[in-house]
N, C-alpha and C. Protein backbone atom coordinates (compact mmCIF):
# COMPACT_ATOMS: atom_id res chain seq x y z
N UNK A 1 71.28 53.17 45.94
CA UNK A 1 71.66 54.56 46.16
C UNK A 1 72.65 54.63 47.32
N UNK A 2 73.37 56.08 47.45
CA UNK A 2 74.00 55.78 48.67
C UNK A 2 73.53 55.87 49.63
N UNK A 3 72.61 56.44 50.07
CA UNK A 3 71.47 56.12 51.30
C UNK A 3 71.31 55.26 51.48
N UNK A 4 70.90 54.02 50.61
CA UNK A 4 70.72 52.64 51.04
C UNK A 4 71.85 51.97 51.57
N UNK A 5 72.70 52.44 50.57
CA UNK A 5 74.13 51.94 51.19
C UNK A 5 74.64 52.26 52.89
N UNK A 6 74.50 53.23 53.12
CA UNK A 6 74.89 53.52 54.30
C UNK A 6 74.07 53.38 55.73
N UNK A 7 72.62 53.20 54.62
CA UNK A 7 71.49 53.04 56.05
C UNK A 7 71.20 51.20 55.57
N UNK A 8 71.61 50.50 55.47
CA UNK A 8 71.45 49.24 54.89
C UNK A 8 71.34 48.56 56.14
N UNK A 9 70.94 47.71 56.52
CA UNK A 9 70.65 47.05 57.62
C UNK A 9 71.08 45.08 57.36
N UNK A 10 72.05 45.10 58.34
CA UNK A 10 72.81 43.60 58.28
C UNK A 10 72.18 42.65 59.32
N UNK A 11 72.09 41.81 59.57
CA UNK A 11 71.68 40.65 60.06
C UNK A 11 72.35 40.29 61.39
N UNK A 12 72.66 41.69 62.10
CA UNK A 12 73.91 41.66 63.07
C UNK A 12 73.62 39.98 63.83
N UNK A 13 72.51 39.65 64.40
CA UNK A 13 72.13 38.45 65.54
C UNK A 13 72.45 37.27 64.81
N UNK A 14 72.88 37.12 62.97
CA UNK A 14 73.34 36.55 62.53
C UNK A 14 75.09 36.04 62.13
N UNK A 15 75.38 37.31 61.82
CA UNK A 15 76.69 37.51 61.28
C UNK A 15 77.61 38.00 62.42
N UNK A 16 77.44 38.78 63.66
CA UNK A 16 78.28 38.91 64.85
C UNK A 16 77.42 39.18 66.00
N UNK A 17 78.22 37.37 66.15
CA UNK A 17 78.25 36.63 67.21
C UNK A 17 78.27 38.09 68.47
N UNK A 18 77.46 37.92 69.85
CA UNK A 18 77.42 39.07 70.91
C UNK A 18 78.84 38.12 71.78
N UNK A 19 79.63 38.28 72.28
CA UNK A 19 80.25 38.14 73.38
C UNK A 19 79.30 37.85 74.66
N UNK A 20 79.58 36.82 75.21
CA UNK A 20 78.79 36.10 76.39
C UNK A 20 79.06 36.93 77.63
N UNK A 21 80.55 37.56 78.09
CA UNK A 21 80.75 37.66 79.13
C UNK A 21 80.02 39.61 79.24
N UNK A 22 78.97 39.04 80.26
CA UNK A 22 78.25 40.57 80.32
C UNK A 22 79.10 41.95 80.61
N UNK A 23 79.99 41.82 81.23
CA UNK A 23 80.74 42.61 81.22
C UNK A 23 81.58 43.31 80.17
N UNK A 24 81.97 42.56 78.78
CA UNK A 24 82.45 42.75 77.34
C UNK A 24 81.86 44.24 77.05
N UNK A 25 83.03 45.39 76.70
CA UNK A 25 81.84 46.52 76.12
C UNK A 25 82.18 46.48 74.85
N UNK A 26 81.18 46.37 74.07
CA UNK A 26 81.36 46.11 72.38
C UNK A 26 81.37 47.43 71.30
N UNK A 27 81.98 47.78 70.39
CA UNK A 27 82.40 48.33 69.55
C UNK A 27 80.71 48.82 69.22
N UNK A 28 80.46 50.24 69.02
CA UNK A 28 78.98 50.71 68.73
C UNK A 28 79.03 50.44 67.39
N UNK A 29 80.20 50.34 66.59
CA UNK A 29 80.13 50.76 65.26
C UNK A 29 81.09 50.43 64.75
N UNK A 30 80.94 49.98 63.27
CA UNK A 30 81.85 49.64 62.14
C UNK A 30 83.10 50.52 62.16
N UNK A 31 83.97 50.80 62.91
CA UNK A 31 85.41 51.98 62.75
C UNK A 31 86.02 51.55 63.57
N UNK A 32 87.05 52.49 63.32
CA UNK A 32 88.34 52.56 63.79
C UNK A 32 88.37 53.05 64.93
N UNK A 33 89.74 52.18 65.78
CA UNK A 33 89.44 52.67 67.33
C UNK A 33 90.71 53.50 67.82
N UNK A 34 90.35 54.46 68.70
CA UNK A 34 91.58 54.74 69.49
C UNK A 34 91.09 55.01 70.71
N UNK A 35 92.29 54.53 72.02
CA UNK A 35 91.90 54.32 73.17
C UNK A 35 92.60 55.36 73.79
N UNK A 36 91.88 56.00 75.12
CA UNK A 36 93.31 56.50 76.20
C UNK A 36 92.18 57.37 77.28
N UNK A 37 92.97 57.70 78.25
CA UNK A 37 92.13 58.11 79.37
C UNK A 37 92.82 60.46 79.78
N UNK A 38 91.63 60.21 80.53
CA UNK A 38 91.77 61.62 80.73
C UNK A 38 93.12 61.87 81.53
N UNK A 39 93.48 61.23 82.14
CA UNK A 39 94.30 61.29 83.50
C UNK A 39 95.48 61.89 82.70
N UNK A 40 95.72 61.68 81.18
CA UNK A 40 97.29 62.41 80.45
C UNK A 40 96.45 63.65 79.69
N UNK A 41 95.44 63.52 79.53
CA UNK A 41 94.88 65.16 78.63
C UNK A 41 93.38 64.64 78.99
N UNK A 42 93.15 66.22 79.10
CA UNK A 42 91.65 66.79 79.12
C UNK A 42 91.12 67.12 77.92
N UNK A 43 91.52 67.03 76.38
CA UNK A 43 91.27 67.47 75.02
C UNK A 43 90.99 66.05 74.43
N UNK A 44 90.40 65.88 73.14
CA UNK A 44 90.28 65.29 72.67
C UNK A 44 90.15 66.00 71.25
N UNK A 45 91.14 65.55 70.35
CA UNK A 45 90.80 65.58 68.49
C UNK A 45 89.93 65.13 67.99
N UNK A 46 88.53 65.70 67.67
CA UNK A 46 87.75 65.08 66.80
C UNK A 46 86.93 65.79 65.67
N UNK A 47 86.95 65.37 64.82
CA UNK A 47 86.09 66.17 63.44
C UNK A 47 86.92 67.39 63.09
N UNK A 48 88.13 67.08 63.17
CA UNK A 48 88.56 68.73 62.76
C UNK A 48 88.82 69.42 64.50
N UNK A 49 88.56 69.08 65.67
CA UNK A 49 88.21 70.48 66.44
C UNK A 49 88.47 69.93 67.57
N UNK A 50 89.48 70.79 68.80
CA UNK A 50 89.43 70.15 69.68
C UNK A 50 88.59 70.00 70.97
N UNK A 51 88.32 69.14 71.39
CA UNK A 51 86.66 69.18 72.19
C UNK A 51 87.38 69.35 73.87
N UNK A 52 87.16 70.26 74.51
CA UNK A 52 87.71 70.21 75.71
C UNK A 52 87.00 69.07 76.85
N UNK A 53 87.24 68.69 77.53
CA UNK A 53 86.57 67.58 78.35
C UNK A 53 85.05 67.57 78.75
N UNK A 54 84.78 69.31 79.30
CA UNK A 54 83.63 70.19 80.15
C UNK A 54 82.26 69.82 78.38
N UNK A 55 83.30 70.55 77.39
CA UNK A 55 82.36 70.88 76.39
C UNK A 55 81.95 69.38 75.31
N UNK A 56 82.70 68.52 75.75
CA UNK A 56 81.79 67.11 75.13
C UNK A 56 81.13 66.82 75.82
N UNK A 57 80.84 66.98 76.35
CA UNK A 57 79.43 66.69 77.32
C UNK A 57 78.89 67.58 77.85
N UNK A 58 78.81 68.60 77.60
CA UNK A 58 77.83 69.84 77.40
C UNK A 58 78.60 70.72 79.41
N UNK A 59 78.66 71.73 79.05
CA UNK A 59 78.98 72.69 80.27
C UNK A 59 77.66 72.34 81.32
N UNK A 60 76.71 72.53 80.74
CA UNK A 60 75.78 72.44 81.85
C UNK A 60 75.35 71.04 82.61
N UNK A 61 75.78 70.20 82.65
CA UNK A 61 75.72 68.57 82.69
C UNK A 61 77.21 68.41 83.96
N UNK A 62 76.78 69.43 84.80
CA UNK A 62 78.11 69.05 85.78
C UNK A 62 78.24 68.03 86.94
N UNK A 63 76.89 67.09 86.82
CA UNK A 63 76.69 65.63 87.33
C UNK A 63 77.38 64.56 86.66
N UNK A 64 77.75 64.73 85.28
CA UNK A 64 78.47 64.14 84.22
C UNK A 64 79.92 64.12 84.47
N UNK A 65 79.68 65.72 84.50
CA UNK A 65 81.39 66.09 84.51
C UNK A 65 82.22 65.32 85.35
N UNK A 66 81.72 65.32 86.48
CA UNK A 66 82.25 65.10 87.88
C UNK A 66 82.15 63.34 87.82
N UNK A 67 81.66 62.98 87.22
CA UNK A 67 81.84 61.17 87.13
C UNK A 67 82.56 60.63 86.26
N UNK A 68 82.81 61.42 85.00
CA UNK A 68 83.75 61.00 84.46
C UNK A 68 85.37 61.63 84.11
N UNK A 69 85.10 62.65 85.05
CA UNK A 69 86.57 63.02 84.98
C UNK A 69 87.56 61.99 85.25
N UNK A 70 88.81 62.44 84.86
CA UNK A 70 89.86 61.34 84.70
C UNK A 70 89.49 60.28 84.42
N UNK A 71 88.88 59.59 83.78
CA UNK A 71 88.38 58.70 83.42
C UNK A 71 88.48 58.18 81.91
N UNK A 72 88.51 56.97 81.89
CA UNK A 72 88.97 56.55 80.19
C UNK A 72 88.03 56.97 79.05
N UNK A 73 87.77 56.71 77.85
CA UNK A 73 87.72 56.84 76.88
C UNK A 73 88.29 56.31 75.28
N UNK A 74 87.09 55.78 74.48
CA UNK A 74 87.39 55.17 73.36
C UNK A 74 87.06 56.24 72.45
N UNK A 75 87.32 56.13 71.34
CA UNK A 75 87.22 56.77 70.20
C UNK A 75 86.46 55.70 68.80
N UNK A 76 85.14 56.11 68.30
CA UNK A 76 85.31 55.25 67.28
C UNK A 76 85.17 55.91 65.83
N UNK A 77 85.54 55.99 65.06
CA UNK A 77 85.74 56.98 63.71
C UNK A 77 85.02 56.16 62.55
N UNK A 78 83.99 56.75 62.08
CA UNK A 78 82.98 55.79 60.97
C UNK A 78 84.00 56.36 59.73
N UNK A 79 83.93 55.98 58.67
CA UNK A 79 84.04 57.00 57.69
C UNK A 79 83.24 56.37 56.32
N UNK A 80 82.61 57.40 55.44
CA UNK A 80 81.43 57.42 54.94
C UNK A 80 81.15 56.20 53.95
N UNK A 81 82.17 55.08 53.97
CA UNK A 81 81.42 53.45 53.17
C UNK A 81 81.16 53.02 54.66
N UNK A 82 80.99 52.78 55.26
CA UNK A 82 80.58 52.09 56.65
C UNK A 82 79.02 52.14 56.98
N UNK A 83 78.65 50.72 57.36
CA UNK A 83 77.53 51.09 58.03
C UNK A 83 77.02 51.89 58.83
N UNK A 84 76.16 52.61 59.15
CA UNK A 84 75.70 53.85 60.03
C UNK A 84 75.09 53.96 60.80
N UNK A 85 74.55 52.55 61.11
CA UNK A 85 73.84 51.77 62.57
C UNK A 85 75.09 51.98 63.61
N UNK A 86 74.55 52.84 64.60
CA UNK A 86 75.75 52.71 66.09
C UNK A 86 74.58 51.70 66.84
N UNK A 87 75.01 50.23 67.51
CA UNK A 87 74.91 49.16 68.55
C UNK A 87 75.33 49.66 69.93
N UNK A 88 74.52 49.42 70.88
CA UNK A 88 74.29 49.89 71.95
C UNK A 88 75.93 49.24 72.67
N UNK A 89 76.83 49.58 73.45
CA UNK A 89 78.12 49.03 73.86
C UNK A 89 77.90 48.47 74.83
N UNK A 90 76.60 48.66 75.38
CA UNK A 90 76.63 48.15 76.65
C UNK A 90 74.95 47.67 77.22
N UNK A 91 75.27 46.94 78.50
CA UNK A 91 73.70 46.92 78.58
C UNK A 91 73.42 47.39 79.99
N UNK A 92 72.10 48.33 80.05
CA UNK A 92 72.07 49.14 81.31
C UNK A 92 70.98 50.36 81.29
N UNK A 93 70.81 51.03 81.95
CA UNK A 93 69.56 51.84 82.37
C UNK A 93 69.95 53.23 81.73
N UNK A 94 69.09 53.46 80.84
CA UNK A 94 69.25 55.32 80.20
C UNK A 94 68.77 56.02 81.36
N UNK A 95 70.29 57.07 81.75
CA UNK A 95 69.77 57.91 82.53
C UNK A 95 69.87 59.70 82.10
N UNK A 96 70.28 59.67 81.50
CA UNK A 96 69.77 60.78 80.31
C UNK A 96 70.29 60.67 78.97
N UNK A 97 69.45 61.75 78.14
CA UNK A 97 69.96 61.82 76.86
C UNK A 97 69.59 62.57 76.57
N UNK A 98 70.30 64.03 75.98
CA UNK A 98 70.50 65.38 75.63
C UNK A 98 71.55 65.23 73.93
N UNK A 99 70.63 66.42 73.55
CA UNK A 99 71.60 66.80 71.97
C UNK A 99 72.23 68.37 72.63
N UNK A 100 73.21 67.99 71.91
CA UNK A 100 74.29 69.84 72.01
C UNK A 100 74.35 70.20 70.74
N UNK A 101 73.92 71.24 70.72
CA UNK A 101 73.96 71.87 69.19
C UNK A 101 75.26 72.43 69.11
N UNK A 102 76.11 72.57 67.41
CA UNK A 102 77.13 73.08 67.49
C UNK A 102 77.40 74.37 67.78
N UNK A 103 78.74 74.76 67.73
CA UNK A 103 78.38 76.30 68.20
C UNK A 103 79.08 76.79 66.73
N UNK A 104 79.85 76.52 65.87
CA UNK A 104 79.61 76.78 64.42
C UNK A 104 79.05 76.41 63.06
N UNK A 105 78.93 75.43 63.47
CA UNK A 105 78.13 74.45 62.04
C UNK A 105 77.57 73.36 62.53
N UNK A 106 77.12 72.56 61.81
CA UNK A 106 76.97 71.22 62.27
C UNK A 106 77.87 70.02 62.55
N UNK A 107 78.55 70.38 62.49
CA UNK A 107 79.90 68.85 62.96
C UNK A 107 79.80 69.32 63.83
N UNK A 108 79.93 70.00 64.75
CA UNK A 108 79.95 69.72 66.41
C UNK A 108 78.62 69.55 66.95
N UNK A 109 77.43 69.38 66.58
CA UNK A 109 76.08 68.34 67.07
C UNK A 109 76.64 67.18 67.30
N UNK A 110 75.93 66.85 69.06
CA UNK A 110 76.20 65.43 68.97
C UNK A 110 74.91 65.41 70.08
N UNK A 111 74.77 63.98 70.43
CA UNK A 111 74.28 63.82 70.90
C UNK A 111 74.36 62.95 71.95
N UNK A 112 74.02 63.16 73.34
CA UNK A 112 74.71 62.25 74.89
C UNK A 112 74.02 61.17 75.47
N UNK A 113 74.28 59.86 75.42
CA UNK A 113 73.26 59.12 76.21
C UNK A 113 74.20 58.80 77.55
N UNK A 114 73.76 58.66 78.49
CA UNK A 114 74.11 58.12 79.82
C UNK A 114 73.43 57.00 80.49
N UNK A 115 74.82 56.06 80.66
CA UNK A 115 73.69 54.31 80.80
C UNK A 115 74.45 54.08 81.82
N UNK A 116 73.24 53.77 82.99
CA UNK A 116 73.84 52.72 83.91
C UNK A 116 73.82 51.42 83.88
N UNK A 117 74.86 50.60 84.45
CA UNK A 117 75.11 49.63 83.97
C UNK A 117 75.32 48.99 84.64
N UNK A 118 75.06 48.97 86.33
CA UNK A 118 74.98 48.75 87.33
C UNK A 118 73.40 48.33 88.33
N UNK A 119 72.66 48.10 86.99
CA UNK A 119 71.38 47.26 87.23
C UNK A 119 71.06 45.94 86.87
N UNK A 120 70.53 44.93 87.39
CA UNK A 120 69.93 43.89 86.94
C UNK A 120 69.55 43.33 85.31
N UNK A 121 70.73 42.77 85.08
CA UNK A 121 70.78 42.45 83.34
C UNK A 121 71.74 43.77 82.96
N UNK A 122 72.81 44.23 83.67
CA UNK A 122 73.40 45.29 83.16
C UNK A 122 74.58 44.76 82.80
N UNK A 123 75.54 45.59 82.30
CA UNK A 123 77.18 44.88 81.80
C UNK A 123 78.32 45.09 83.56
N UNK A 124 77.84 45.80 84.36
CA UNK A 124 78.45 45.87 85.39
C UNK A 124 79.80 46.94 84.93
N UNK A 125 80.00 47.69 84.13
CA UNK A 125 81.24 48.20 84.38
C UNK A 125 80.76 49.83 84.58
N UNK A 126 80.03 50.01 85.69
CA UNK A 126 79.78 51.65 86.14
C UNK A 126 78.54 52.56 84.92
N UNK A 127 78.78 53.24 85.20
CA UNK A 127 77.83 53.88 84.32
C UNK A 127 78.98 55.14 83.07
N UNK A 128 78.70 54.33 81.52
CA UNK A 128 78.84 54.76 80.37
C UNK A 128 78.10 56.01 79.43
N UNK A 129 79.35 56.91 78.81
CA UNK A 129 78.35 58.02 78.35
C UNK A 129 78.82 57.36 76.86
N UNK A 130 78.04 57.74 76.19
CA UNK A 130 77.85 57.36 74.38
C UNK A 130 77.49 58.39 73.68
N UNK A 131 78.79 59.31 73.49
CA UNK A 131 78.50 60.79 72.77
C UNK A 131 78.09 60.16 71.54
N UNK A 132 77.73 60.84 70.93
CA UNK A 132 77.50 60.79 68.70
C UNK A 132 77.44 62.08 68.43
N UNK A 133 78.63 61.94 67.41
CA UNK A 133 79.44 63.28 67.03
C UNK A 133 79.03 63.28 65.38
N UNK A 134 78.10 64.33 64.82
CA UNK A 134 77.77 64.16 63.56
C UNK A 134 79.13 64.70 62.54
N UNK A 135 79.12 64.68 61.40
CA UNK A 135 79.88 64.83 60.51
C UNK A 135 79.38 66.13 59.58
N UNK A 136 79.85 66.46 58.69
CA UNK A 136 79.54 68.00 58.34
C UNK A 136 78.28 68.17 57.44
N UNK A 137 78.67 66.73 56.37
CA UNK A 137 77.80 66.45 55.78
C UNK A 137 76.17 65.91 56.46
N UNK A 138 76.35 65.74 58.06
CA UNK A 138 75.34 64.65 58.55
C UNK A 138 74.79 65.84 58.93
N UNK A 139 73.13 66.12 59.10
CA UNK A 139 72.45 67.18 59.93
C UNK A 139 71.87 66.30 61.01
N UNK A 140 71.31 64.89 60.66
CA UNK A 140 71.00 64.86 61.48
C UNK A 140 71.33 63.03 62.37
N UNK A 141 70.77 62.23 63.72
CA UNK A 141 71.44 61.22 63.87
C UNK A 141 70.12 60.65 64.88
N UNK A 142 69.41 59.50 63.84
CA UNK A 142 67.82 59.13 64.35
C UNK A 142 68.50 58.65 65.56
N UNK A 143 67.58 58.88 66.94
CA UNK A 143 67.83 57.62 67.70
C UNK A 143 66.62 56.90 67.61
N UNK A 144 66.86 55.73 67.36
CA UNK A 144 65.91 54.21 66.80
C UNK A 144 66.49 52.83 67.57
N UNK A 145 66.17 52.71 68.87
CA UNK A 145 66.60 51.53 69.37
C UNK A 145 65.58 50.50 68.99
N UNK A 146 66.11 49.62 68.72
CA UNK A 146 64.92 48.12 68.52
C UNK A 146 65.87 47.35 69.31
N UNK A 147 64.98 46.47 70.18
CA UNK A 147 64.96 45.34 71.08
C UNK A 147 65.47 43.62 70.09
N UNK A 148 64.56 44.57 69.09
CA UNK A 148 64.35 42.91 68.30
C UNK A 148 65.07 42.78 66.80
N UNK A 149 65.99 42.46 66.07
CA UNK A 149 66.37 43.08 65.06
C UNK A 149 66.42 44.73 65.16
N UNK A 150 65.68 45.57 63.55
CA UNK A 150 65.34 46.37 63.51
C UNK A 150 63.93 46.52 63.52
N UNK A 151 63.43 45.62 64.14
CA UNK A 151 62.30 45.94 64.23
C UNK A 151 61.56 47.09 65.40
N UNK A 152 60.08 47.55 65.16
CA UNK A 152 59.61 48.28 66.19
C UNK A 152 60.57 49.70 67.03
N UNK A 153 61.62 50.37 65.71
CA UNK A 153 62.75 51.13 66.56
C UNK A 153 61.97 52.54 66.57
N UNK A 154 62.59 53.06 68.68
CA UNK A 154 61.67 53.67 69.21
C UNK A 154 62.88 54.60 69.77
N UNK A 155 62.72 55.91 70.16
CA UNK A 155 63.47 57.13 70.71
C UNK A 155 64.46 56.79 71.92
N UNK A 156 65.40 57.16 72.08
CA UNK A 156 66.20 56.41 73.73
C UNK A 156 65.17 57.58 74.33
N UNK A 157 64.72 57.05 75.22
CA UNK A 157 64.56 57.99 76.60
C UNK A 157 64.87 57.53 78.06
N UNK A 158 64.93 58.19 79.03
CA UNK A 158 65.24 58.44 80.41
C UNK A 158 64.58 56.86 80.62
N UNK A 159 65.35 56.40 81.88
CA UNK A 159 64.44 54.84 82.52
C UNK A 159 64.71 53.92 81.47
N UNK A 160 64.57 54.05 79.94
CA UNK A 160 64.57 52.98 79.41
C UNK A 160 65.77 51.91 79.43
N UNK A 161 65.48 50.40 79.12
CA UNK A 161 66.67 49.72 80.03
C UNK A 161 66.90 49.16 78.02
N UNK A 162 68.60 49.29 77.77
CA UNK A 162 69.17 48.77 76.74
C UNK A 162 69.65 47.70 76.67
N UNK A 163 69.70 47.17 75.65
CA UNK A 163 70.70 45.93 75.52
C UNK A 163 71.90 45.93 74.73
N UNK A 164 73.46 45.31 75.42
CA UNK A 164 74.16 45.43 74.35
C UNK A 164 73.94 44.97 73.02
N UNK A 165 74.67 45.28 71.75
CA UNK A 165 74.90 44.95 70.42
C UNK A 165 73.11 45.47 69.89
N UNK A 166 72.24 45.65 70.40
CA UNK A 166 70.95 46.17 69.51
C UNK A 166 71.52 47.40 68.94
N UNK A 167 70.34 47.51 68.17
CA UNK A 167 70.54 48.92 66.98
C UNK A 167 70.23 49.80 68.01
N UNK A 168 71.03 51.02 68.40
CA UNK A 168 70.40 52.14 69.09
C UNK A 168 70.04 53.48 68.26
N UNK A 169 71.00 54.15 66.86
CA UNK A 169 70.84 55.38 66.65
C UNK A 169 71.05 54.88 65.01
N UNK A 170 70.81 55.82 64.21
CA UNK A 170 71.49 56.01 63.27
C UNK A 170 71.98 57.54 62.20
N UNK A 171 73.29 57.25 62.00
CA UNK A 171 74.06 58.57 61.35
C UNK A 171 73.26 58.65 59.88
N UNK A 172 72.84 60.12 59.35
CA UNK A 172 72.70 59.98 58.13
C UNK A 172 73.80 59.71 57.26
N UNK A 173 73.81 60.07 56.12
CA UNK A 173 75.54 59.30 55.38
C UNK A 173 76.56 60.64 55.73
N UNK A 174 77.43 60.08 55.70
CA UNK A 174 78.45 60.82 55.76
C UNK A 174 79.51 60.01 56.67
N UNK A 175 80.26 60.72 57.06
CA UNK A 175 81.63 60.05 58.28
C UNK A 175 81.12 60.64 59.55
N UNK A 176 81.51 60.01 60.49
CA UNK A 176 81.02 60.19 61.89
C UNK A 176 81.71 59.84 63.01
N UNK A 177 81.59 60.52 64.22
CA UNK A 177 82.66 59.72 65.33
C UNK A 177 81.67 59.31 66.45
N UNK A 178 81.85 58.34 66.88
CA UNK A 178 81.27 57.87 68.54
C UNK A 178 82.90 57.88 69.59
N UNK A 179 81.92 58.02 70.72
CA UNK A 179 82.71 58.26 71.89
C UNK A 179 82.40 57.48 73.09
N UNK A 180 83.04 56.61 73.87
CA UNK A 180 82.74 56.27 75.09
C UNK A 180 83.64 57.03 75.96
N UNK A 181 82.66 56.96 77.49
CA UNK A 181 83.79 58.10 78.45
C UNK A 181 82.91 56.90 79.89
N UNK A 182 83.68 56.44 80.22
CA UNK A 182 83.54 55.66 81.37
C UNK A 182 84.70 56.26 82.35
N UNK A 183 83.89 55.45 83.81
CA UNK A 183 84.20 56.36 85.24
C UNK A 183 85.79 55.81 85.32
N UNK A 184 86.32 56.74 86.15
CA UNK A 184 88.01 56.01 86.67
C UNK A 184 87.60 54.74 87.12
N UNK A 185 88.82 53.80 86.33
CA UNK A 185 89.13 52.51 86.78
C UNK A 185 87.82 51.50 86.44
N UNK A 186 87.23 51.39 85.69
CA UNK A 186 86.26 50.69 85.25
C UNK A 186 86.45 49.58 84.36
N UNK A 187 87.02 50.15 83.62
CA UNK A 187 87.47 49.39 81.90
C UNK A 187 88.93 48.83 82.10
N UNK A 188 89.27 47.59 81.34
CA UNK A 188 90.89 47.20 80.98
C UNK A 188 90.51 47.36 79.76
């Protein structure tokens, strides 16, 4: 079915190889990338709509705001044959994670994790936000981290410490965007 298809689960610890150097931040997801930083625009194009800087990461989150202003940003764009497992980019300490409901439909639900990455067994490049931006068709986007494969997958919450390339969330079917927003000067 296409459910299976899209929620299908690959052998990632088999078939791609993790990058050794802890610092590496790895692709959450099967898509397409585009790169660039705040410092030339405060907007971002996604799903149709443009997301102002304040409102991807929710207005009220102005501890956020203020750390990643001017600050870079990836883009990753699923679209609906792709696997729908998003892999954690990084490895480091959940220090929150909030859903924003849309304010017209459901494509603008997403949902925010915030990882530091600046702890013991972390990737060292500052602390990373990991929006998940659902798609129109998607209502909803499990978070299911497993440690071990897919096995034992459990809710992100606050304190909990991640590892890069594990399974962290998953999109129901449809097309989908992820987002990284790291601090000024962190990332090449």
């Amino acid at each position: 079915t296409l459910r299976r298809l899209f929620q299908r689960r690959l052998r990632y610890w088999q078939v791609r190889p993790m990058e050794e150097d802890l610092r590496a931040v790895v692709s959450p997801a099967d898509a397409r990338l585009l790169l660039g930083s705040f410092t030339e625009d405060s907007a971002l194009f996604l799903k149709g709509k443009f997301f102002d800087y304040d409102e991807l990461l929710g207005i009220d989150r102005s501890r956020w705001l203020r750390l990643f202003q001017h600050g870079d940003w990836a883009i990753f764009r699923l679209t609906p044959d792709k696997y729908h497992y998003n892999h954690s980019p990084v490895s480091g300490r959940v220090l929150d994670c909030y859903d924003i409901s849309g304010r017209y439909h459901s494509k603008n639900k997403r949902v925010v994790t915030i990882i530091d990455t600046e702890v013991p067994g972390g990737s060292r490049v500052g602390v990373v936000a990991m929006i998940e931006i659902v798609a129109l068709m998607i209502g909803h986007i499990d978070q299911c981290y497993s440690a071990v494969a897919y096995d034992d997958p459990r809710p992100i919450q606050i304190g909990m410490m991640i590892e890069k390339g594990r399974p962290k969330s998953l999109y129901r079917p449809g097309s989908s965007t992820d987002v990284l927003l790291f601090e000024p000067g962190r990332v090449a």
